[in-house]
N, C-alpha and C. Protein backbone atom coordinates (compact mmCIF):
# COMPACT_ATOMS: atom_id res chain seq x y z
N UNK A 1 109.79 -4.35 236.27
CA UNK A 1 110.36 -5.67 236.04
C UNK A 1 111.56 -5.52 235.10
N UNK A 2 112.51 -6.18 235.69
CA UNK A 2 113.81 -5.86 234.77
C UNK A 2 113.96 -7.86 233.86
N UNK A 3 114.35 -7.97 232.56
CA UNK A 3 115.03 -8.83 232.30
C UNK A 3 116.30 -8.73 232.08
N UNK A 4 117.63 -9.68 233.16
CA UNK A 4 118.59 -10.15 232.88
C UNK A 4 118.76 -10.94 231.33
N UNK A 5 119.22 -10.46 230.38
CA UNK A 5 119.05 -11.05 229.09
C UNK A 5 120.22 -11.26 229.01
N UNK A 6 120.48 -13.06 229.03
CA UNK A 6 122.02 -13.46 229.14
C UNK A 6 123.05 -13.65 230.21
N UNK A 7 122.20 -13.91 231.67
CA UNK A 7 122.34 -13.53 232.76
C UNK A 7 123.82 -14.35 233.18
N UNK A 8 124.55 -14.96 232.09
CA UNK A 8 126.04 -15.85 233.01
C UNK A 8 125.39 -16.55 234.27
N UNK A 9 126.65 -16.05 235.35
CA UNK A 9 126.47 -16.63 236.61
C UNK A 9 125.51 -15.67 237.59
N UNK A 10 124.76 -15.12 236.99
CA UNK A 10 123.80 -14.30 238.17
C UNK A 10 124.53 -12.63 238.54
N UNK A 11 125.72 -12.57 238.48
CA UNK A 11 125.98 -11.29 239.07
C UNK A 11 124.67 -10.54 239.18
N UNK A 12 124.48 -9.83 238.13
CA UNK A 12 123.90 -8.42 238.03
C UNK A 12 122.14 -8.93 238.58
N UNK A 13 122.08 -9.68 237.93
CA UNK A 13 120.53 -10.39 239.02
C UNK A 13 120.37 -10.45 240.04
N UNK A 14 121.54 -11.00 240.63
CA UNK A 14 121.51 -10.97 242.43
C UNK A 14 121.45 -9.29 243.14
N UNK A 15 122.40 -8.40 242.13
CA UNK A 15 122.42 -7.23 242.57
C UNK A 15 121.48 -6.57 242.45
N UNK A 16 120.53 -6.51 240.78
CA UNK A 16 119.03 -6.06 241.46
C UNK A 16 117.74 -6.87 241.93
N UNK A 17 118.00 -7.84 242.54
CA UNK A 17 117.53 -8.49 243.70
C UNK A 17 117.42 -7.41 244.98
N UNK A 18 118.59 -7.20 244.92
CA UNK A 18 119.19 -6.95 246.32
C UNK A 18 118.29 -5.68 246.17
N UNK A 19 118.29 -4.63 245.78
CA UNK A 19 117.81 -3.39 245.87
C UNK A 19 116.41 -3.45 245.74
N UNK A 20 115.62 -4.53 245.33
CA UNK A 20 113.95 -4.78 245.37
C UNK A 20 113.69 -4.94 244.42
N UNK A 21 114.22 -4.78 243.04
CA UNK A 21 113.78 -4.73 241.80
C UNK A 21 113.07 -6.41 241.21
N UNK A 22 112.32 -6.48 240.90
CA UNK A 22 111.62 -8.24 240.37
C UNK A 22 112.58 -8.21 238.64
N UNK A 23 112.67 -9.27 238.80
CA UNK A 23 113.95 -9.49 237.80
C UNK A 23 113.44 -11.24 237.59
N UNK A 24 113.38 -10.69 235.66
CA UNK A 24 113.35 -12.33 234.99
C UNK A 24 115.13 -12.72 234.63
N UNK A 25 115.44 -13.64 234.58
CA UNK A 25 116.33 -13.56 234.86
C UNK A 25 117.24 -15.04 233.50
N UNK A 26 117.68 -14.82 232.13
CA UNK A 26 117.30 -16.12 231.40
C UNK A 26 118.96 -16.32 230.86
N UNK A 27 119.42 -17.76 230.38
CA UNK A 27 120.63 -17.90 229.92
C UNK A 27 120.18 -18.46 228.54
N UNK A 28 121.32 -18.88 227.86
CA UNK A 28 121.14 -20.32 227.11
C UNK A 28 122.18 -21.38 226.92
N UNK A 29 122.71 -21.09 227.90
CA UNK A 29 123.51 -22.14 228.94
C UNK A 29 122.98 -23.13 229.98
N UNK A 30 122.53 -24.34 230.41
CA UNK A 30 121.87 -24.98 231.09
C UNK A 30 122.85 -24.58 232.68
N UNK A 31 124.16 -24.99 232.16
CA UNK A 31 125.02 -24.88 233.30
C UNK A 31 125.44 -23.98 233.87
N UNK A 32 125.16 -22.44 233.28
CA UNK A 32 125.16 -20.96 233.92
C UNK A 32 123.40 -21.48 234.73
N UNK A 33 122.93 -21.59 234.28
CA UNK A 33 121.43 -21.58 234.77
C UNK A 33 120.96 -22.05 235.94
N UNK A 34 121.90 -22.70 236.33
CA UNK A 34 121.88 -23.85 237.28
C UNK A 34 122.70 -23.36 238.79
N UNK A 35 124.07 -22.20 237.91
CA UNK A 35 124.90 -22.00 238.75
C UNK A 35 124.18 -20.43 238.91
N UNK A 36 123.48 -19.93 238.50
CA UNK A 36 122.53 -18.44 238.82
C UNK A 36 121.46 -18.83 239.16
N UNK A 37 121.02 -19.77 239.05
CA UNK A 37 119.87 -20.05 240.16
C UNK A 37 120.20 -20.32 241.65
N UNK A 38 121.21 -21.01 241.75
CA UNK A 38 121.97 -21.14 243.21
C UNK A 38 122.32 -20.09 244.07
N UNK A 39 122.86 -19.27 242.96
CA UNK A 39 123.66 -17.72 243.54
C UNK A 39 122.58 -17.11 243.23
N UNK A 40 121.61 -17.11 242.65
CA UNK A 40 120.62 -15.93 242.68
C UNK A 40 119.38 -16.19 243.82
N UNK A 41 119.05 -17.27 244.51
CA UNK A 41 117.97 -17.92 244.56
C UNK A 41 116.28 -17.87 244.06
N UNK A 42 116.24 -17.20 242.44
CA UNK A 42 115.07 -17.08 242.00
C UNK A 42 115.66 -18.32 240.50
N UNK A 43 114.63 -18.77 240.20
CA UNK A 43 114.41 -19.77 238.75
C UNK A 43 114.82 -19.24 237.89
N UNK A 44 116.12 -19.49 236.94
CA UNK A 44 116.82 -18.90 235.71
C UNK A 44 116.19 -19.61 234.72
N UNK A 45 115.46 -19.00 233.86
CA UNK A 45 115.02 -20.23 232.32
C UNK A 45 116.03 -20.42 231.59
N UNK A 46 116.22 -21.51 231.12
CA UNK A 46 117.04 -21.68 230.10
C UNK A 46 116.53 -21.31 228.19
N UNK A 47 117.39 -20.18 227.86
CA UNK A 47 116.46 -19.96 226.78
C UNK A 47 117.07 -18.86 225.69
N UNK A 48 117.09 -19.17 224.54
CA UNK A 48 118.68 -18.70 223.65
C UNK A 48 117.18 -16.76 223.20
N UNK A 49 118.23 -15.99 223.22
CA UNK A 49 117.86 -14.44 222.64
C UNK A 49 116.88 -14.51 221.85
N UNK A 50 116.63 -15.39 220.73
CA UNK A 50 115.53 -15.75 219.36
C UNK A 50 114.29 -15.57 220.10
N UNK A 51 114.10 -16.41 221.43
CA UNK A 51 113.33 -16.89 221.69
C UNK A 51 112.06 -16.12 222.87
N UNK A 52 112.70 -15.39 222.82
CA UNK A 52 112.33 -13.82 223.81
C UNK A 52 110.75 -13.65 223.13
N UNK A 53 109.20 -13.94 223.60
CA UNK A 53 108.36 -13.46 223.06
C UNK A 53 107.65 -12.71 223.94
N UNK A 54 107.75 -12.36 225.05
CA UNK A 54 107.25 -11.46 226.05
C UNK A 54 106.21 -10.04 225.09
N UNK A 55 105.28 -9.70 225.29
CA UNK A 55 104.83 -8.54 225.10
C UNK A 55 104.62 -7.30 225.75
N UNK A 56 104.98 -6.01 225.51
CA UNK A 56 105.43 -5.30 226.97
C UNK A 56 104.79 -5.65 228.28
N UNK A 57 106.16 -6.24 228.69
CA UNK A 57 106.32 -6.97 229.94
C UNK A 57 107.26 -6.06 230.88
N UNK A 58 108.40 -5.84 230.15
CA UNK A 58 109.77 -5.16 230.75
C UNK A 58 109.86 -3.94 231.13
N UNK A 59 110.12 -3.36 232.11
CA UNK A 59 110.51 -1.48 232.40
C UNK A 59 112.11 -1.71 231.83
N UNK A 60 113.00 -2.46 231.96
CA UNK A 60 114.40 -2.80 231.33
C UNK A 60 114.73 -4.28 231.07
N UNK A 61 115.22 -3.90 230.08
CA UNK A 61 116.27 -5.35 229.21
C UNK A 61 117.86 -5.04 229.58
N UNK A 62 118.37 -5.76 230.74
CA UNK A 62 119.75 -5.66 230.62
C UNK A 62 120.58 -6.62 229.89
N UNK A 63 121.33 -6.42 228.88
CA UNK A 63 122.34 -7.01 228.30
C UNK A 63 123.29 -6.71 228.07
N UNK A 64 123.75 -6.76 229.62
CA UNK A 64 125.74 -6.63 229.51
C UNK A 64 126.40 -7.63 228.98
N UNK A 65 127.10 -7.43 228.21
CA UNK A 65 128.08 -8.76 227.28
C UNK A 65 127.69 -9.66 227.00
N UNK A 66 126.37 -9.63 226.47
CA UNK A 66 125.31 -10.80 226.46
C UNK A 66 125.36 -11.06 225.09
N UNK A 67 124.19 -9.56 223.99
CA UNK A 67 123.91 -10.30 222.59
C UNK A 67 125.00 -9.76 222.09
N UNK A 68 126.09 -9.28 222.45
CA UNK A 68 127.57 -9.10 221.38
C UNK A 68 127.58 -10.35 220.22
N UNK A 69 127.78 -11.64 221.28
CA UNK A 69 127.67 -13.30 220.31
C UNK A 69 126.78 -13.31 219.10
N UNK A 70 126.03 -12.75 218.79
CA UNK A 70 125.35 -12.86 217.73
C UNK A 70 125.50 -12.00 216.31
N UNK A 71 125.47 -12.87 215.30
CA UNK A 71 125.87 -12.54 214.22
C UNK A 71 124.89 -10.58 214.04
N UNK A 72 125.41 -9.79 213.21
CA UNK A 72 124.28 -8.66 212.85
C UNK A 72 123.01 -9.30 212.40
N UNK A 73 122.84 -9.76 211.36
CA UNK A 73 121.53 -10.28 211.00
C UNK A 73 120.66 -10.38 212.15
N UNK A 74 120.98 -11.44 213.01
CA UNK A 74 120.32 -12.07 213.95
C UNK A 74 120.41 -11.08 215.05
N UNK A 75 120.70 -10.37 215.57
CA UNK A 75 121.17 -8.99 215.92
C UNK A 75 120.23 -8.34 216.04
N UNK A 76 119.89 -7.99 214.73
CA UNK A 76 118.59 -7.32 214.29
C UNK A 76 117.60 -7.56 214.76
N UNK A 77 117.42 -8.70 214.54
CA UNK A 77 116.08 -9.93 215.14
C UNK A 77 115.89 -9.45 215.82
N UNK A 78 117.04 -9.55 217.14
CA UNK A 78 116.95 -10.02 218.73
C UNK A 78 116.35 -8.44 219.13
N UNK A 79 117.05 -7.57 218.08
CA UNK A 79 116.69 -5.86 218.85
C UNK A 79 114.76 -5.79 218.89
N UNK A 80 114.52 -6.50 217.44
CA UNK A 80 113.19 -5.75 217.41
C UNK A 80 112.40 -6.83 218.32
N UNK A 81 113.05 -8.17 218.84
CA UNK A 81 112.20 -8.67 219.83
C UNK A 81 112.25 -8.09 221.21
N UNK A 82 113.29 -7.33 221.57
CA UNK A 82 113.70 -7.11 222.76
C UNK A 82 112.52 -5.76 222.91
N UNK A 83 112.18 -4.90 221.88
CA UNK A 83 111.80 -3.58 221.66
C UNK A 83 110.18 -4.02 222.03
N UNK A 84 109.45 -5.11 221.48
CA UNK A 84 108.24 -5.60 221.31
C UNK A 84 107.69 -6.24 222.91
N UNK A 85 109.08 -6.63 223.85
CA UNK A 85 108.81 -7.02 225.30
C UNK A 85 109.13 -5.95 226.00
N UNK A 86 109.24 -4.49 225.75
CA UNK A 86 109.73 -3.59 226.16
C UNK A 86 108.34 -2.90 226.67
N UNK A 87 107.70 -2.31 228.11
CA UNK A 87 106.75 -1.31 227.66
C UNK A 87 107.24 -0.16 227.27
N UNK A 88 106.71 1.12 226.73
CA UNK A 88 106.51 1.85 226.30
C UNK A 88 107.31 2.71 226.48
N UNK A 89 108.88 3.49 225.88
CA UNK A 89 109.89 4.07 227.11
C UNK A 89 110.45 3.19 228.27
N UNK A 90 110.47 2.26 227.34
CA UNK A 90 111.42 1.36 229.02
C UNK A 90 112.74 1.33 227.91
N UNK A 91 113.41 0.42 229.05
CA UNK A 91 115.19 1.11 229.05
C UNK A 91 115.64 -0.35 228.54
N UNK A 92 116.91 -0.31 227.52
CA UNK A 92 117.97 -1.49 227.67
C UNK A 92 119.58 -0.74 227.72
N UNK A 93 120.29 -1.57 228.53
CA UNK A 93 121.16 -1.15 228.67
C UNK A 93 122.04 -2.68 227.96
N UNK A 94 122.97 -2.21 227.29
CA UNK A 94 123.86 -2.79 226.69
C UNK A 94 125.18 -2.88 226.44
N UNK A 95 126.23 -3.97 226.40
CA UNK A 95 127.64 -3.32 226.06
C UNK A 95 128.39 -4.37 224.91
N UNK A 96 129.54 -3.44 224.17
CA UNK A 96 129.76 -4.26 223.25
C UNK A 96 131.08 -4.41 223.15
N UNK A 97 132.67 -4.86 222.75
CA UNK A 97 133.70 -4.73 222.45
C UNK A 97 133.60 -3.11 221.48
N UNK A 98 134.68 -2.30 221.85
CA UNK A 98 134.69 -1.43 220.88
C UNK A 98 135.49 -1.38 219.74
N UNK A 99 135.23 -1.97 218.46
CA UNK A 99 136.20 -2.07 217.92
C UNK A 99 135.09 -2.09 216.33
N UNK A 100 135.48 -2.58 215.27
CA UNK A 100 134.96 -2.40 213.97
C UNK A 100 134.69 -4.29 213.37
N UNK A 101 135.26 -5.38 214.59
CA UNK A 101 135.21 -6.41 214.38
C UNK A 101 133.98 -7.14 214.41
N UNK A 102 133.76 -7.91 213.29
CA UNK A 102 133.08 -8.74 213.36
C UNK A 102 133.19 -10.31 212.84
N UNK A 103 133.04 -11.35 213.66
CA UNK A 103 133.64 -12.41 213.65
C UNK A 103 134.13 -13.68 215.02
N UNK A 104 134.44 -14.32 214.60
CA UNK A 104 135.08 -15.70 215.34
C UNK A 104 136.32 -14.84 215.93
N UNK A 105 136.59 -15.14 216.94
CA UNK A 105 137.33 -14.71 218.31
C UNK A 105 137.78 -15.46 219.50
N UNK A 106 138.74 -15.89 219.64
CA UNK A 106 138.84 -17.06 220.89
C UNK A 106 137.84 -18.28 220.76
N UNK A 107 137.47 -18.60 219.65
CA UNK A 107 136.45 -19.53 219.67
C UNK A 107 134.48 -19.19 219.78
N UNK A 108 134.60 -17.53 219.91
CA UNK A 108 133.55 -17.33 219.40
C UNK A 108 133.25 -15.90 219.11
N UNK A 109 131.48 -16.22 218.58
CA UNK A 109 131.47 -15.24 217.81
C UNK A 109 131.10 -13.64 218.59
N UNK A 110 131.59 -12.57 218.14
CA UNK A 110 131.76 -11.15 218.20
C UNK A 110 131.04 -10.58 217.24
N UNK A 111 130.11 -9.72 217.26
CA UNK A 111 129.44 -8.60 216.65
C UNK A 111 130.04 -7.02 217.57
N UNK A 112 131.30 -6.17 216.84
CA UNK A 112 131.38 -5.24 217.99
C UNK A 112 131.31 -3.92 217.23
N UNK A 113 130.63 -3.37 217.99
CA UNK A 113 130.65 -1.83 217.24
C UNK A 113 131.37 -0.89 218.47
N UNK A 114 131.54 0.76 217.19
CA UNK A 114 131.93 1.95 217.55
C UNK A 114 130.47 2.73 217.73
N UNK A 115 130.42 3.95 218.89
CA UNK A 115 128.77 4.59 218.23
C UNK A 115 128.82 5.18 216.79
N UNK A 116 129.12 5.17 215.87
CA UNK A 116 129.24 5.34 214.82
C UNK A 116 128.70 4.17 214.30
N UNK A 117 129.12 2.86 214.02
CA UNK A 117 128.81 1.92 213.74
C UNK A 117 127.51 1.46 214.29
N UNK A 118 127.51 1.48 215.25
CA UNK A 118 126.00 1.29 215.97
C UNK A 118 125.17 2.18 215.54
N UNK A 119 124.84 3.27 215.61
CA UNK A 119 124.24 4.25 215.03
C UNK A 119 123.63 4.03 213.97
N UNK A 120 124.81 3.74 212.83
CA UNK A 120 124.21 3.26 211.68
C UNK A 120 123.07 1.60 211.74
N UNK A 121 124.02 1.27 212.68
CA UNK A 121 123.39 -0.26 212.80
C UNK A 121 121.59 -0.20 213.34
N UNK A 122 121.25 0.78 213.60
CA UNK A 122 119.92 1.38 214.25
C UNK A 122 119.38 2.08 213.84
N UNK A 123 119.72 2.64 212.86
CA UNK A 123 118.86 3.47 211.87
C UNK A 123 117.90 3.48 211.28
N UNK A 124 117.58 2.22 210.77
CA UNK A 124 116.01 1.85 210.27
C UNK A 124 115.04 1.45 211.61
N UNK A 125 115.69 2.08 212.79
CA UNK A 125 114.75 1.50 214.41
C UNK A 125 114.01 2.55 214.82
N UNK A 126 113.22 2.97 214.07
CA UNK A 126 112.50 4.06 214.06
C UNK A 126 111.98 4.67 216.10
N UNK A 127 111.77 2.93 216.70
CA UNK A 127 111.52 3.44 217.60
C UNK A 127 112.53 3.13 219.01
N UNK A 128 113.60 3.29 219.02
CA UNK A 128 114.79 3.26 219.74
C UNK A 128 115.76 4.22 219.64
N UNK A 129 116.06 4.75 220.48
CA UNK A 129 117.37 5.70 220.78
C UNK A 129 118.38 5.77 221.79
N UNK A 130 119.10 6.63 221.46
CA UNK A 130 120.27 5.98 221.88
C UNK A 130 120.39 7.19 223.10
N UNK A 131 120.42 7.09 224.35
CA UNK A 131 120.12 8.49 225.21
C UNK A 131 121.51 8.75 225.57
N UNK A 132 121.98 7.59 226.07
CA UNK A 132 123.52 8.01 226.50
C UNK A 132 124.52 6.69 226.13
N UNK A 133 125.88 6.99 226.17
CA UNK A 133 126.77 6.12 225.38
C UNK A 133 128.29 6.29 226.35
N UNK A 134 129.20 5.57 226.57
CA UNK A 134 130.52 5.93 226.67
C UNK A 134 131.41 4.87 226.75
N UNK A 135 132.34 4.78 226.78
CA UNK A 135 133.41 3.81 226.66
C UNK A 135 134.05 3.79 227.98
N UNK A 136 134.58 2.34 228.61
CA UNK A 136 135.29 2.25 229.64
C UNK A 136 136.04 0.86 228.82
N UNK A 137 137.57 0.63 230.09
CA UNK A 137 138.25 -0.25 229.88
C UNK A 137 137.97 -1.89 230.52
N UNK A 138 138.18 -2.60 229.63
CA UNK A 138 138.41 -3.92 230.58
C UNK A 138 138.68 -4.01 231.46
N UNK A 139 137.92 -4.60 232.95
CA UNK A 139 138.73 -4.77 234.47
C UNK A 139 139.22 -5.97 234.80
N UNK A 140 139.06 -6.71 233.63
CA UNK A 140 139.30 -7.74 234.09
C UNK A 140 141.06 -8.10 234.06
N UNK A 141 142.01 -8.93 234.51
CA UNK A 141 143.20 -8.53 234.64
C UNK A 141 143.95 -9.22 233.10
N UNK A 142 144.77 -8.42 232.88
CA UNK A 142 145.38 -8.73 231.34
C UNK A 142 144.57 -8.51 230.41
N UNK A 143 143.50 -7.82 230.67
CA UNK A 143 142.85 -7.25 229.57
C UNK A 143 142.35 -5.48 229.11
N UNK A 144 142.90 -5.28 229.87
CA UNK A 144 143.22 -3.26 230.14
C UNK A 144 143.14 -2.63 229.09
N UNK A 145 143.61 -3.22 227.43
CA UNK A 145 143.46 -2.45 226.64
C UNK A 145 142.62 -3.22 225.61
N UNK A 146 141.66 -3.35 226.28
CA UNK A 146 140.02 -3.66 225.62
C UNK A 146 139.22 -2.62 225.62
N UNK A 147 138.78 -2.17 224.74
CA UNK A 147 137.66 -1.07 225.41
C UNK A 147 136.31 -1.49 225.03
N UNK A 148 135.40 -1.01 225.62
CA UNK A 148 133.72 -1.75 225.90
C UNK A 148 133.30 -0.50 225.69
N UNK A 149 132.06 -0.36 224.93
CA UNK A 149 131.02 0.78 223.82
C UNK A 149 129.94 -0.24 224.92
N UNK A 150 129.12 1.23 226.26
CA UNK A 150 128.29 1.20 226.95
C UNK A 150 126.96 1.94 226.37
N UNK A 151 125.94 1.38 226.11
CA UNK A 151 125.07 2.22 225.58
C UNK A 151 123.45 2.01 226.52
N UNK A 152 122.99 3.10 226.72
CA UNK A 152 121.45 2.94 227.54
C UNK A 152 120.47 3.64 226.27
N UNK A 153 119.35 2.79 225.66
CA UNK A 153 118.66 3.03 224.70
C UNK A 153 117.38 3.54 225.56
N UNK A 154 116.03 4.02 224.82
CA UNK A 154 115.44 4.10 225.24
C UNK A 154 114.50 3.81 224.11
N UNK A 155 112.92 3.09 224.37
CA UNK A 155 112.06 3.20 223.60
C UNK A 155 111.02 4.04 223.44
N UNK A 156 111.00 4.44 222.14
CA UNK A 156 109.88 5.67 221.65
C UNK A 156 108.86 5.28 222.05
């Protein structure tokens, strides 16, 4: 079972749909929720990162460009809830702006790390690691010299 954590408009849900995978699938947007339930055709909950109490439930937590928005503090939170709905060695995959910023941005908020920065930011996570990492560019158009810090964790 995979959770979409932060799922937008469905992309990546519909895609592991498609391949067989059972996928929870949650926003905290009513109106992404509405528009990924349409395009996805499975039930999107509406339901903000805090609120994640699942107990290993998950083989993966995907959160592509999802918990970047959240302050570090709360950050923190969200990791050791995400780790607690995780079974045992299951996977999250994650991505972040690569840069040293943290803060208000176009109107919202950015938490972005370097693996350096992250690294440190995970250090007291006794049971998470970091298996593989790399950087790619923005595809989106006029934004090419963005770069995005890809990371696949794994739990101890």
């Amino acid at each position: 079972m995979i959770l979409d954590f932060g799922c937008g408009s469905g992309r990546d849900t519909r895609y592991f749909l498609g391949k067989g995978y059972q996928v929870d699938a949650i926003d905290g947007s009513a109106q992404m929720c509405r528009i990924a339930s349409e395009y996805t055709g499975i039930k999107v909950r509406q339901m903000l990162f805090q609120d994640l109490k699942e107990h290993e439930k998950y083989d993966g937590i995907w959160a592509c460009a999802s918990i970047l928005h959240l302050p570090p503090k709360e950050l923190k939170e969200v990791f050791a809830k995400m780790l607690v709905a995780l079974k045992t060695k299951g996977w999250i995959y994650t991505s972040f702006k690569c840069s040293e910023f943290t803060g208000e941005r176009n109107g919202r908020y950015f938490t972005d790390f370097t693996i350096d920065t992250f690294q440190d930011f995970i250090q007291d996570m006794d049971n998470l690691r970091i298996e593989e990492h790399w950087n790619t560019g923005d595809v989106r158009p006029g934004r090419g010299e963005e770069k995005w810090l890809n990371l696949i964790l794994q739990k101890k």
